[in-house]
C-alpha atoms as a PDB file:
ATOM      1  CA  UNK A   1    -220.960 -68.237 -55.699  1.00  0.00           C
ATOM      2  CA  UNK A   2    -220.375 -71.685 -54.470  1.00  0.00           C
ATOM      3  CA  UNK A   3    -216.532 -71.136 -55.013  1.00  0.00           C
ATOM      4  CA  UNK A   4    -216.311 -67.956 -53.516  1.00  0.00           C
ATOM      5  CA  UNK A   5    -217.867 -69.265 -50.413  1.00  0.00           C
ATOM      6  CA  UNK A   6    -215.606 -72.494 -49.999  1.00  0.00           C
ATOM      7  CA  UNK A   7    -212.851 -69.723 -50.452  1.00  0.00           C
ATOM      8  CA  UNK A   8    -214.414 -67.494 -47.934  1.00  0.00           C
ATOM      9  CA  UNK A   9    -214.571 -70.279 -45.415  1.00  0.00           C
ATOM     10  CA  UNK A  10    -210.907 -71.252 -46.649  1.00  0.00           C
ATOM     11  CA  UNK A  11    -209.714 -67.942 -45.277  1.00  0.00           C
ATOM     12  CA  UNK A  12    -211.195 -67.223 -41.989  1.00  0.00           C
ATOM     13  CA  UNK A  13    -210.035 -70.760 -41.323  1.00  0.00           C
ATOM     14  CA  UNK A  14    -206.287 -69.650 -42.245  1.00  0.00           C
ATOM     15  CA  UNK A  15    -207.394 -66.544 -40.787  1.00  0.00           C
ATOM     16  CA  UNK A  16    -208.380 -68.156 -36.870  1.00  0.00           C
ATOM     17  CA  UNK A  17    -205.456 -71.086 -37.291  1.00  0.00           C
ATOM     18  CA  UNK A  18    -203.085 -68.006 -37.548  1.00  0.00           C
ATOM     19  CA  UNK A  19    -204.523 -65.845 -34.565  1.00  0.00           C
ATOM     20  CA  UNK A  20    -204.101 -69.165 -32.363  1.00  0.00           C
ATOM     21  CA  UNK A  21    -200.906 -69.649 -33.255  1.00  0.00           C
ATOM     22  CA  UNK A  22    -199.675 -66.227 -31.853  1.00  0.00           C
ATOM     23  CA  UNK A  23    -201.914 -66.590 -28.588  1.00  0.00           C
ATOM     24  CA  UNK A  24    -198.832 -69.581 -27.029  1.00  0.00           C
ATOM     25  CA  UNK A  25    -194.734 -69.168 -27.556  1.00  0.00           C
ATOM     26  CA  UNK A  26    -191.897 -70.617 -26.215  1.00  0.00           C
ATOM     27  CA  UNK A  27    -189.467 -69.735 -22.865  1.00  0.00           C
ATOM     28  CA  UNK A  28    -185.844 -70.712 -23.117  1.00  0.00           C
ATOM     29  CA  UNK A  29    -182.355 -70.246 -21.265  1.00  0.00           C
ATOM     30  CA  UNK A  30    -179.408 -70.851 -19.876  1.00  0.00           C
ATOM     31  CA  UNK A  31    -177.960 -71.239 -16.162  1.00  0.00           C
ATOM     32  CA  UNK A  32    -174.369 -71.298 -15.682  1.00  0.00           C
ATOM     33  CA  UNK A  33    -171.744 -71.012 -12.657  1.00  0.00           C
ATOM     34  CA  UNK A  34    -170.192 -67.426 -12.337  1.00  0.00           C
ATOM     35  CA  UNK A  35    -166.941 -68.859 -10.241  1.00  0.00           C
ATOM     36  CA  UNK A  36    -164.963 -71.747  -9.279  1.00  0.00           C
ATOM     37  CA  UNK A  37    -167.347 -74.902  -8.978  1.00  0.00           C
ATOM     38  CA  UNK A  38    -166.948 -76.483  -5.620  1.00  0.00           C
ATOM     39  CA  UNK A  39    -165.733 -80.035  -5.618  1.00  0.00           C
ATOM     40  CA  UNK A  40    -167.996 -82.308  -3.205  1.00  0.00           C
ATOM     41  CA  UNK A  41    -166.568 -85.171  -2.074  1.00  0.00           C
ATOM     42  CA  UNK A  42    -168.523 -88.939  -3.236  1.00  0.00           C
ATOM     43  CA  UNK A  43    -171.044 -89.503  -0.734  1.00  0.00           C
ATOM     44  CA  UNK A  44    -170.024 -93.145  -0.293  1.00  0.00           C
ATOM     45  CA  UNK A  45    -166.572 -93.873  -1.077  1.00  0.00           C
ATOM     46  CA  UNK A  46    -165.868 -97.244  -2.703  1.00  0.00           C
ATOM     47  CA  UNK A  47    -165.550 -99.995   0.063  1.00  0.00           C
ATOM     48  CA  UNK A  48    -167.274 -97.639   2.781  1.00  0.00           C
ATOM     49  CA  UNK A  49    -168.456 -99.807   5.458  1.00  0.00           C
ATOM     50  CA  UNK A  50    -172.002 -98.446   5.212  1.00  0.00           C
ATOM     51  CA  UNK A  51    -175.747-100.569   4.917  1.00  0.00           C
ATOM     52  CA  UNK A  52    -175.600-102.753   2.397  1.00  0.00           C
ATOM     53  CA  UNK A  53    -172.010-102.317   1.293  1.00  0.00           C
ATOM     54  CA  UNK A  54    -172.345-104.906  -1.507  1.00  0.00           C
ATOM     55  CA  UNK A  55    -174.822-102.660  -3.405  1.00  0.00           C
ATOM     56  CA  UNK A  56    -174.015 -99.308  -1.937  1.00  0.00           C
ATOM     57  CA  UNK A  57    -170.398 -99.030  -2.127  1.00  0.00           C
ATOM     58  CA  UNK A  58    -169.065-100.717  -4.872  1.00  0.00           C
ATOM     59  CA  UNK A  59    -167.965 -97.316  -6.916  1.00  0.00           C
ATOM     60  CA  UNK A  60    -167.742 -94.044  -5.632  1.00  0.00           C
ATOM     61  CA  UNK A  61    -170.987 -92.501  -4.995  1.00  0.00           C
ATOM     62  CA  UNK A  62    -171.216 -89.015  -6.690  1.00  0.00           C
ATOM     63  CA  UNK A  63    -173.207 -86.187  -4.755  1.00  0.00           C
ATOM     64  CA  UNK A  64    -175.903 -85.409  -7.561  1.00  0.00           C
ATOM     65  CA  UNK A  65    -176.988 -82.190  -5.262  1.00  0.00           C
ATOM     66  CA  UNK A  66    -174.566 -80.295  -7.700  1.00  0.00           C
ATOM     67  CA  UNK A  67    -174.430 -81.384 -11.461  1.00  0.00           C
ATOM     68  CA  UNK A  68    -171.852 -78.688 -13.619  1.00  0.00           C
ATOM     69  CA  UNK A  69    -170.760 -79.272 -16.717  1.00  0.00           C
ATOM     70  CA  UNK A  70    -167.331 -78.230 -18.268  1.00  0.00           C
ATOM     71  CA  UNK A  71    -168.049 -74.492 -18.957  1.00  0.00           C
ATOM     72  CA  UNK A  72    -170.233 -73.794 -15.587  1.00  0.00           C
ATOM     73  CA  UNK A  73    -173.263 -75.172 -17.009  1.00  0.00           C
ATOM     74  CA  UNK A  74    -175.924 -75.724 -14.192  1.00  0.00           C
ATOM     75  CA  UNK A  75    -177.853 -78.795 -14.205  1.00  0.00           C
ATOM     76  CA  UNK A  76    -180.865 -79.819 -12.355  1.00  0.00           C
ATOM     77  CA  UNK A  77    -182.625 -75.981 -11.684  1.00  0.00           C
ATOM     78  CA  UNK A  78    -186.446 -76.004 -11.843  1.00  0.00           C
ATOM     79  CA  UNK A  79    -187.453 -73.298 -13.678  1.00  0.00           C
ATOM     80  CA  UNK A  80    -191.705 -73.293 -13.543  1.00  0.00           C
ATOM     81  CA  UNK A  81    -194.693 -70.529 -14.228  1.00  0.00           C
ATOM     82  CA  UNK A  82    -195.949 -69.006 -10.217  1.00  0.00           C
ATOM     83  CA  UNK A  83    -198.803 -68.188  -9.860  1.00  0.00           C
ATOM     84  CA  UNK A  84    -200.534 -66.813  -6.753  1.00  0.00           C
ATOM     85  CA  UNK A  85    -203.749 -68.926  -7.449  1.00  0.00           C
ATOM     86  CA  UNK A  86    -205.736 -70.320 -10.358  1.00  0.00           C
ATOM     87  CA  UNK A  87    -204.216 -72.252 -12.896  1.00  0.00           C
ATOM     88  CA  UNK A  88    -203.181 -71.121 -16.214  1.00  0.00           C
ATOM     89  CA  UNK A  89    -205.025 -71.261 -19.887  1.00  0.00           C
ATOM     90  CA  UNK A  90    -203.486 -74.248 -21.302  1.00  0.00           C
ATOM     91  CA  UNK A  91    -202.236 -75.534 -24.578  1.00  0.00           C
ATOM     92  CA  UNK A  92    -204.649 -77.751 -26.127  1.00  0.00           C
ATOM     93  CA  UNK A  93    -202.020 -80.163 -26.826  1.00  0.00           C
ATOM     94  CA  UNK A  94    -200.429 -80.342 -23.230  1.00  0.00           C
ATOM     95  CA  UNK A  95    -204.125 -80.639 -21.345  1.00  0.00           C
ATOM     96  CA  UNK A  96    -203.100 -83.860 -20.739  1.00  0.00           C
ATOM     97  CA  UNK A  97    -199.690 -85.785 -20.322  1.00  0.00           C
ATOM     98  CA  UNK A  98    -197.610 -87.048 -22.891  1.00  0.00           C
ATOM     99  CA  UNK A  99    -197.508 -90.273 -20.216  1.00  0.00           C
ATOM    100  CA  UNK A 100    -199.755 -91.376 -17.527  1.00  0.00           C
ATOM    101  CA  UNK A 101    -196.733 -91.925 -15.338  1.00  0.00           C
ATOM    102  CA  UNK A 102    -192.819 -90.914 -14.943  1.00  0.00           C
ATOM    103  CA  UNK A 103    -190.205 -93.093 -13.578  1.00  0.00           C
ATOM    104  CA  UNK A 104    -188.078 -92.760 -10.389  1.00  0.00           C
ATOM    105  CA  UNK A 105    -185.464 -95.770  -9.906  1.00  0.00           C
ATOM    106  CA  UNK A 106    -183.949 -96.939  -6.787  1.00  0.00           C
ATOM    107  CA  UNK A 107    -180.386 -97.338  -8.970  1.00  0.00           C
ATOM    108  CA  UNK A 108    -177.003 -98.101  -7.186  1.00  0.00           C
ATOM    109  CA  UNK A 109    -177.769 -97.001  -4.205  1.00  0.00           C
ATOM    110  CA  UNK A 110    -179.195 -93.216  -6.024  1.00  0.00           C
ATOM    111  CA  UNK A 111    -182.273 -92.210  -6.928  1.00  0.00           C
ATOM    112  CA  UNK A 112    -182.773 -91.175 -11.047  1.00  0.00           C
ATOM    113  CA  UNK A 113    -183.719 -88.666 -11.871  1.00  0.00           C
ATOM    114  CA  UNK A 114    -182.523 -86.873  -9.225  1.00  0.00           C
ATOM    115  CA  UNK A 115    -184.322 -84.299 -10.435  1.00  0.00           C
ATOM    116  CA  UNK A 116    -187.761 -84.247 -12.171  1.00  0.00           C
ATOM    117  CA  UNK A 117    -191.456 -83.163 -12.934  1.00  0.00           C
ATOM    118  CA  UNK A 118    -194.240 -84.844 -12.179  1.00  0.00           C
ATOM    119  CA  UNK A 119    -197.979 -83.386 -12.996  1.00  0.00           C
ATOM    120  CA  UNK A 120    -201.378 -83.998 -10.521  1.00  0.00           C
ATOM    121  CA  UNK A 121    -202.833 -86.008 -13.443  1.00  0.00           C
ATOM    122  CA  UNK A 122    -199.396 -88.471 -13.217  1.00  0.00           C
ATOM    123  CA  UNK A 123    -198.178 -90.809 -10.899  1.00  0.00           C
ATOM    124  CA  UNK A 124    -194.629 -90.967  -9.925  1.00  0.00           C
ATOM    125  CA  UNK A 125    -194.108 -94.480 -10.498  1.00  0.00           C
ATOM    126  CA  UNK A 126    -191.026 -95.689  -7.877  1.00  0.00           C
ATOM    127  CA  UNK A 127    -189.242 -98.845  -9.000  1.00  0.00           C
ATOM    128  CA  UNK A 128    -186.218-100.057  -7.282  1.00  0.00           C
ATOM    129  CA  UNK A 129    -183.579-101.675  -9.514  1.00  0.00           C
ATOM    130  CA  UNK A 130    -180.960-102.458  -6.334  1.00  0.00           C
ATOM    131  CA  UNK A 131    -180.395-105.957  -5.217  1.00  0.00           C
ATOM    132  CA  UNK A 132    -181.782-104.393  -1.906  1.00  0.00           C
ATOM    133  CA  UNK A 133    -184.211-103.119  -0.164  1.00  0.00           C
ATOM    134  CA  UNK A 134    -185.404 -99.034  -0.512  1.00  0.00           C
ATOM    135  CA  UNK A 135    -188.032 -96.831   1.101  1.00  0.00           C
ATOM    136  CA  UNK A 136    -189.177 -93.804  -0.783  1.00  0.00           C
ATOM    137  CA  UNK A 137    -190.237 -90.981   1.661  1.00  0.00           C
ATOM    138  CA  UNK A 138    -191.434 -87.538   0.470  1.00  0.00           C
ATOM    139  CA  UNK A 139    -191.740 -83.909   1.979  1.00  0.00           C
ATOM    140  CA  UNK A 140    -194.322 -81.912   0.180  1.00  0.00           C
ATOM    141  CA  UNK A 141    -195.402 -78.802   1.419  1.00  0.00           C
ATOM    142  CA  UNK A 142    -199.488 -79.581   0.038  1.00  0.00           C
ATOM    143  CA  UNK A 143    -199.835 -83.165  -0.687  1.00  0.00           C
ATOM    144  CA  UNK A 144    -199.684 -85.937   1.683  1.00  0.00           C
ATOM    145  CA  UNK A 145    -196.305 -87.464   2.495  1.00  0.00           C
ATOM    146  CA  UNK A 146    -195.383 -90.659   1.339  1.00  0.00           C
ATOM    147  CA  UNK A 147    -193.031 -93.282   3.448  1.00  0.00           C
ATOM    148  CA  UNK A 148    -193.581 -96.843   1.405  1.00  0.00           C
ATOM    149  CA  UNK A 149    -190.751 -99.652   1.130  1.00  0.00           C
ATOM    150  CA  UNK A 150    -189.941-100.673  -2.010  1.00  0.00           C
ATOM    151  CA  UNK A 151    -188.455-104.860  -2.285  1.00  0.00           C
ATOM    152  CA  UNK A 152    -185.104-105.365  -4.038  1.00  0.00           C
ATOM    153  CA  UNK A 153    -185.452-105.758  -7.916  1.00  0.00           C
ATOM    154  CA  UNK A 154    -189.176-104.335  -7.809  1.00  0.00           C
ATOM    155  CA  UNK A 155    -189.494-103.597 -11.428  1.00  0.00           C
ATOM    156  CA  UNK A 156    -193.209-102.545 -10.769  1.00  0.00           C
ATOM    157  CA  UNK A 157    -192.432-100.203  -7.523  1.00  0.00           C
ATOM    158  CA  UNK A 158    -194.870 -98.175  -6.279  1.00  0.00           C
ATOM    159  CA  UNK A 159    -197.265 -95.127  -7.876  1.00  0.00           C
ATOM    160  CA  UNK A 160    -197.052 -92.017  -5.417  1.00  0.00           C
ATOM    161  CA  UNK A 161    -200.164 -89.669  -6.730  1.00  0.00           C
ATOM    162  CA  UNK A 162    -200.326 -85.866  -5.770  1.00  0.00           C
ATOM    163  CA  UNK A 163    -203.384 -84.018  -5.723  1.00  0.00           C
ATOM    164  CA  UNK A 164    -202.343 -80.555  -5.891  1.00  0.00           C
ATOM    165  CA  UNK A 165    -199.317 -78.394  -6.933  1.00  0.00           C
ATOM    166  CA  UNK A 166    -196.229 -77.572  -4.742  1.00  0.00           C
ATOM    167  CA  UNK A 167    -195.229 -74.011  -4.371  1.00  0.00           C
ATOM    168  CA  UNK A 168    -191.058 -75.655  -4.645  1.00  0.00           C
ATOM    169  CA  UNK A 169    -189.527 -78.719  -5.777  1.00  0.00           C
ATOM    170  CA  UNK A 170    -190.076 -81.761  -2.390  1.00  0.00           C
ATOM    171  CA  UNK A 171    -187.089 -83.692  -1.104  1.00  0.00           C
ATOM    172  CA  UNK A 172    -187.081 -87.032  -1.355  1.00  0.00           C
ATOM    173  CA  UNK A 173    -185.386 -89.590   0.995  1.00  0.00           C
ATOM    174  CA  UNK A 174    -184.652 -93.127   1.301  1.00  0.00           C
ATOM    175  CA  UNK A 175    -184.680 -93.656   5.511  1.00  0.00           C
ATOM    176  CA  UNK A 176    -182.562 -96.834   4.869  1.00  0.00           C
ATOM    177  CA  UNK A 177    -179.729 -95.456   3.043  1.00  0.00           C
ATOM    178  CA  UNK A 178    -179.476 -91.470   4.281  1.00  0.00           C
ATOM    179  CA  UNK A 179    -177.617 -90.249   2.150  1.00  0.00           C
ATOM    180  CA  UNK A 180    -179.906 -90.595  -0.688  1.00  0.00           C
ATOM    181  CA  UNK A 181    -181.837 -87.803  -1.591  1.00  0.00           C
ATOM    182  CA  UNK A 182    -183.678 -86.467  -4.781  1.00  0.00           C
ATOM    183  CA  UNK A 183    -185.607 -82.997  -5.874  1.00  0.00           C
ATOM    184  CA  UNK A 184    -189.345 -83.297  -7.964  1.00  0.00           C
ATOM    185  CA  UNK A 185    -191.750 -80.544  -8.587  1.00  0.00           C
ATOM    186  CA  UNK A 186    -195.348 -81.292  -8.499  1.00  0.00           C
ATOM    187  CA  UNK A 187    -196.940 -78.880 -10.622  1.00  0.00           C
ATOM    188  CA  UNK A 188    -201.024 -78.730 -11.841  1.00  0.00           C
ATOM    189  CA  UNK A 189    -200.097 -77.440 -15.287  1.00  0.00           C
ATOM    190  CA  UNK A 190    -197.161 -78.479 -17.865  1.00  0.00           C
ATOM    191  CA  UNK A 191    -195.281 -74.970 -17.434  1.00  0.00           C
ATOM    192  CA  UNK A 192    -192.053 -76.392 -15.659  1.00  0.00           C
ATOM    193  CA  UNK A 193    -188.952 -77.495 -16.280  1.00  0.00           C
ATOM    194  CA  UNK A 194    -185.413 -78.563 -15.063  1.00  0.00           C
ATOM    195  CA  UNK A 195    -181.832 -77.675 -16.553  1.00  0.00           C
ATOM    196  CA  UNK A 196    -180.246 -80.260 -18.220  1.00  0.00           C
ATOM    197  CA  UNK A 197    -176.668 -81.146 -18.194  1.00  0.00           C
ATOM    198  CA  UNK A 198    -175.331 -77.932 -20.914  1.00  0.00           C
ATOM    199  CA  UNK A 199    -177.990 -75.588 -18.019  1.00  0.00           C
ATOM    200  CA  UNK A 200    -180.092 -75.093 -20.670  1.00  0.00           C
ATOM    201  CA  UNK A 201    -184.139 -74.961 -20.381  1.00  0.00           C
ATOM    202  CA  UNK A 202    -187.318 -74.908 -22.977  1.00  0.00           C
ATOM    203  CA  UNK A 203    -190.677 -74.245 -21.724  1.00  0.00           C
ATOM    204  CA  UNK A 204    -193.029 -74.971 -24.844  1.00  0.00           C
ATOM    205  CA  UNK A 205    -196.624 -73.192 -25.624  1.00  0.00           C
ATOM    206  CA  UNK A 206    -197.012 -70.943 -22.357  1.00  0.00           C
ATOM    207  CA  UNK A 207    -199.968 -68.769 -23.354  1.00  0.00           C
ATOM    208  CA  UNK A 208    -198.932 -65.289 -24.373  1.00  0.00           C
ATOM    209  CA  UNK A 209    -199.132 -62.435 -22.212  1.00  0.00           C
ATOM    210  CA  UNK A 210    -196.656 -61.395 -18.949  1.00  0.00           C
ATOM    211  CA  UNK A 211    -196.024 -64.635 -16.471  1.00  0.00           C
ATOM    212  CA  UNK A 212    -193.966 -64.742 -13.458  1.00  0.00           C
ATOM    213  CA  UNK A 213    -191.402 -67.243 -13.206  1.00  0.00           C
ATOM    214  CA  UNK A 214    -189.527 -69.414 -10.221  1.00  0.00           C
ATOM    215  CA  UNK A 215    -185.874 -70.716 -10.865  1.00  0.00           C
ATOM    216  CA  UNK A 216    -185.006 -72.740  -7.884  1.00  0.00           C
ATOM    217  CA  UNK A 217    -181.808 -75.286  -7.411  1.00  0.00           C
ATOM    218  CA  UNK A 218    -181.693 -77.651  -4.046  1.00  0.00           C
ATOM    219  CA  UNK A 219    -178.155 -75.840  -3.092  1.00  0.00           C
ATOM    220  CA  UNK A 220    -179.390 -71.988  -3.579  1.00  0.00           C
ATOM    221  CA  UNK A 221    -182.874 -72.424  -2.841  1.00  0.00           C
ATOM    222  CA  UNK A 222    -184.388 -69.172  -5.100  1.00  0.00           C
ATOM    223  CA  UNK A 223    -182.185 -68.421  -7.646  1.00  0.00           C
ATOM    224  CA  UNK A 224    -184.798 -66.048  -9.192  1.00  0.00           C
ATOM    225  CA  UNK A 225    -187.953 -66.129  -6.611  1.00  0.00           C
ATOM    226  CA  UNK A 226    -190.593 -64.030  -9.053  1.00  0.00           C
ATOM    227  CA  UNK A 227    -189.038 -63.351 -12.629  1.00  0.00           C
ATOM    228  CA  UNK A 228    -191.733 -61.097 -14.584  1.00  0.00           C
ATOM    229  CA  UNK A 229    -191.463 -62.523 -18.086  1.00  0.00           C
ATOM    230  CA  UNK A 230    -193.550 -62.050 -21.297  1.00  0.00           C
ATOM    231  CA  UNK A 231    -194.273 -64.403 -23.648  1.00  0.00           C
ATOM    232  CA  UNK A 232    -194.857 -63.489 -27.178  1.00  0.00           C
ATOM    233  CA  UNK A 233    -197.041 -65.117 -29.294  1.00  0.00           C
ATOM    234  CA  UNK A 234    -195.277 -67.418 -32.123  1.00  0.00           C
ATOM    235  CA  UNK A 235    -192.369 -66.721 -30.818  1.00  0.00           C
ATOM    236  CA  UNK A 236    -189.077 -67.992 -28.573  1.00  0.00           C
ATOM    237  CA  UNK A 237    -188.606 -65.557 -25.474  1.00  0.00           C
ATOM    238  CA  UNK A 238    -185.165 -66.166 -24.461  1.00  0.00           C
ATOM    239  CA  UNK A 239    -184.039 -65.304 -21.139  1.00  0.00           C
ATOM    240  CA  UNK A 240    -180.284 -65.580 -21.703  1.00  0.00           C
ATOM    241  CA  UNK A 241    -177.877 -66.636 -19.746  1.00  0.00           C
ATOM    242  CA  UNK A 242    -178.576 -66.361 -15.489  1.00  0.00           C
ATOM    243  CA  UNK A 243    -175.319 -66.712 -13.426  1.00  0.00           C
ATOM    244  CA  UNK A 244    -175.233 -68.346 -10.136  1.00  0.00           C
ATOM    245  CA  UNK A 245    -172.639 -67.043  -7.994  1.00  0.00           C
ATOM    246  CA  UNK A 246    -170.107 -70.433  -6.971  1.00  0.00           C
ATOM    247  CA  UNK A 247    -170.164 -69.831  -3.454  1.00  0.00           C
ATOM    248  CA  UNK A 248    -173.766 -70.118  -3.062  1.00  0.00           C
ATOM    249  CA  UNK A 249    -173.581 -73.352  -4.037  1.00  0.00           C
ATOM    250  CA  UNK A 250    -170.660 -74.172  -1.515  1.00  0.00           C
ATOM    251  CA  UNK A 251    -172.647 -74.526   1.226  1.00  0.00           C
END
């Protein structure tokens, strides 16, 4: 009797372990460029006699708004779960951040990431790597704006903290150096995303059941403004391949 109960209990654990798994699975795809790519000029041109020439324009200055890869692959899109309001159920192992903070550096005159993610339970910690000085200024929609200097080699920066989620990826400026611009989602759940350099994107453990979805790139604006997807449980859900025409992105 005692055996067949330890096996009992053996099975309705296999059992419930199994019925979880299928309640979460996996989003994936690809964004490429259906056309010629545009070529951008650098933003600063070696020797340019701009603010703080020393740092600034030492190299060519590449204009990270548009990142494509040999075959038209599409860097850089967000791709995140919309919803009108609430929050979504949420994988036990992603209720809290793999890291307490991400990293944005003030690096040759750019900022990297130029793209990113940042949760309301992180911090956006702001360093500044340049033998100069930086300001970090953000444009949320929700949050309050930020507009904080940042010294030359300030390997501890500054923590910029969000308290709710953005309905689109905020700009980000440095006020010193204009040309200098970056893209970051804050999001109150770990459903988002960006392309990296072969335009390719994994969303892990979504909870099962039919989502909508925003792709958005800082050139386009809404590549896909509300994508009905459906996420199957203990499986992949792959959206294939979404082409962006080129010239959208021209402008």
């Amino acid at each position: 009797m005692k055996q067949y109960c330890s096996f009992l209990a053996l099975a309705v654990a296999l059992s419930t372990g199994d019925v979880l798994a299928q309640e979460w699975g996996h989003l994936k795809g690809k964004i490429v460029v259906n056309g010629a790519v545009p070529k951008l000029a650098p933003l600063v041109k070696e020797g340019a006699n701009v603010k703080d020439a020393n740092v600034c324009a030492v190299k060519d200055l590449p204009d990270d708004s548009l990142v494509v890869g040999e075959n038209g692959e599409l860097a850089n899109c967000f791709v995140y779960l919309y919803m009108r309001r609430g929050t979504p159920e949420i994988h036990p192992d992603l209720k809290k951040p793999a890291e307490p903070a991400v990293k944005l550096d003030n690096l040759q005159c750019r900022f990297l990431p130029h793209a990113g993610i940042v949760r309301t339970d992180q911090v956006l910690n702001t360093i500044n790597s340049d033998a100069c000085g930086h300001n970090v200024h953000t444009f949320p929609l929700k949050n309050n704006a930020h507009n904080l200097l940042i010294s030359a080699n300030d390997n501890k920066g500054v923590n910029l903290e969000f308290s709710q989620g953005e309905l689109l990826p905020m700009q980000i400026k440095c006020d010193i150096h204009p040309w200098m611009t970056a893209y970051w989602m804050v999001v109150d759940h770990p459903y988002a995303t960006v392309t990296d350099s072969e335009g390719n994107f994994l969303i892990e453990n979504m909870p099962a059941g039919k989502h909508t979805i925003r792709i958005w790139h800082e050139r386009v604006g809404y590549i896909e403004r509300s994508l009905d997807v459906e996420i199957k449980g203990g499986e992949a859900s792959d959206l294939g391949t979404t082409k962006v025409d080129a010239d959208k992105l021209a402008g």
